[in-house]
Protein backbone atom coordinates (compact mmCIF):
# COMPACT_ATOMS: atom_id res chain seq x y z
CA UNK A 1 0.00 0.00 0.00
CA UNK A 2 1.51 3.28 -1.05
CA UNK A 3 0.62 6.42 1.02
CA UNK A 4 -0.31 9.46 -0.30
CA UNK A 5 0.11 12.97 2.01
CA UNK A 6 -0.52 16.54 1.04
CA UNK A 7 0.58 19.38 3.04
CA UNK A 8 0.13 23.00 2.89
CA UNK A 9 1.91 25.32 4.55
CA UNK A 10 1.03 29.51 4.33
CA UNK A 11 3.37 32.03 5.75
CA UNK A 12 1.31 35.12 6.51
CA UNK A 13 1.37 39.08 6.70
CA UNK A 14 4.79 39.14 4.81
CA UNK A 15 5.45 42.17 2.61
CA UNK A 16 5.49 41.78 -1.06
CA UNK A 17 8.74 42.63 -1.79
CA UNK A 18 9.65 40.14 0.89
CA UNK A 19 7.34 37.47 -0.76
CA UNK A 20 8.75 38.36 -4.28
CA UNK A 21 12.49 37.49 -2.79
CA UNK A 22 11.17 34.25 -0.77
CA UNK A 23 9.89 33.36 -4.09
CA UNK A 24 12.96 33.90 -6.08
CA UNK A 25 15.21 32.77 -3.30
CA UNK A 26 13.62 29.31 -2.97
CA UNK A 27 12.69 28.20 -6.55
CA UNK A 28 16.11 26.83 -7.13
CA UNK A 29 14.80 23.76 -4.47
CA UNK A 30 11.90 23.51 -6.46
CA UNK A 31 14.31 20.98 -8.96
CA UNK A 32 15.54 17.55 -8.48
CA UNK A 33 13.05 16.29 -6.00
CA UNK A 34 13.12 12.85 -4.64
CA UNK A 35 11.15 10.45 -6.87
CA UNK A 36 7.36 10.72 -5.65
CA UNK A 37 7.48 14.13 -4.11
CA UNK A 38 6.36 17.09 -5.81
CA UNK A 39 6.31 21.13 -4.19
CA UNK A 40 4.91 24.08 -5.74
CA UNK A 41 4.84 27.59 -4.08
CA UNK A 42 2.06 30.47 -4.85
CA UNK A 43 2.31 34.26 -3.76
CA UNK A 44 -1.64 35.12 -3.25
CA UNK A 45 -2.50 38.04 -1.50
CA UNK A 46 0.34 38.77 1.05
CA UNK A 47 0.74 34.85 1.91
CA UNK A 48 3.69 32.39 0.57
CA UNK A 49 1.74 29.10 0.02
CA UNK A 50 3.83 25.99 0.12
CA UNK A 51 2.64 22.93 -1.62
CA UNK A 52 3.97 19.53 -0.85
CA UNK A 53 2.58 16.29 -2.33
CA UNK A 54 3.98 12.69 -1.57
CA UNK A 55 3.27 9.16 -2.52
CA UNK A 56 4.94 6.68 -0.47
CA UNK A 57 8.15 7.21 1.78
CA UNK A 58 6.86 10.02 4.29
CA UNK A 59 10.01 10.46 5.34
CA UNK A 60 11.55 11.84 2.26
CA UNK A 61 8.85 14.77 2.84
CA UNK A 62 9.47 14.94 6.29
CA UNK A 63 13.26 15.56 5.19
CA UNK A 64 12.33 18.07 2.15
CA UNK A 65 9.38 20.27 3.92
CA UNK A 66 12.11 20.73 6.87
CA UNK A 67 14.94 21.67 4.78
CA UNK A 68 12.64 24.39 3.18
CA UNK A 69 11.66 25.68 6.01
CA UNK A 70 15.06 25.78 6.94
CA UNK A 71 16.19 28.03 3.71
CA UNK A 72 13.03 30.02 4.44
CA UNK A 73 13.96 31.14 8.19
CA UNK A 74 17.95 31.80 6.67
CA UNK A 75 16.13 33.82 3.84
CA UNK A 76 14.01 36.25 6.30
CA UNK A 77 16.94 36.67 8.73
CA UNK A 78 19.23 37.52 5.74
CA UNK A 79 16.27 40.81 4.89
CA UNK A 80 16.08 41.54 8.11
């Protein structure tokens, strides 16, 4: 049985000029994904939407969403 998760996390009440540079700043991890994982990001309305789908291995998007996360807090600290 393969599992399937979805996950969506929104960082709110974030300038746009800091959601444009989250945006740029993060699409290069938005390549080369394990196999069976798949993350978008949208900018709507003053929120950063993140997008994970996985099917099978949760820990591979445990792994992923956590290392995004990761580049996200370094990117705000960085425009600080």
């Amino acid at each position: 049985m393969s599992l399937t998760c979805t996950l969506q996390i929104s960082l709110n009440d974030i300038s746009q000029k800091k959601l444009n540079s989250l945006e740029r700043a993060l699409g290069p991890d938005n390549i080369n994904f394990p196999k069976g994982l798949s993350f978008s990001l949208e900018n709507v309305e003053g929120k950063l939407i993140f997008n994970f789908q996985n099917h099978g291995e949760l820990g591979k998007m445990i792994g992923t969403v956590d290392e995004i996360l990761e580049h996200v807090q370094v990117a705000l600290k960085v425009m600080k």
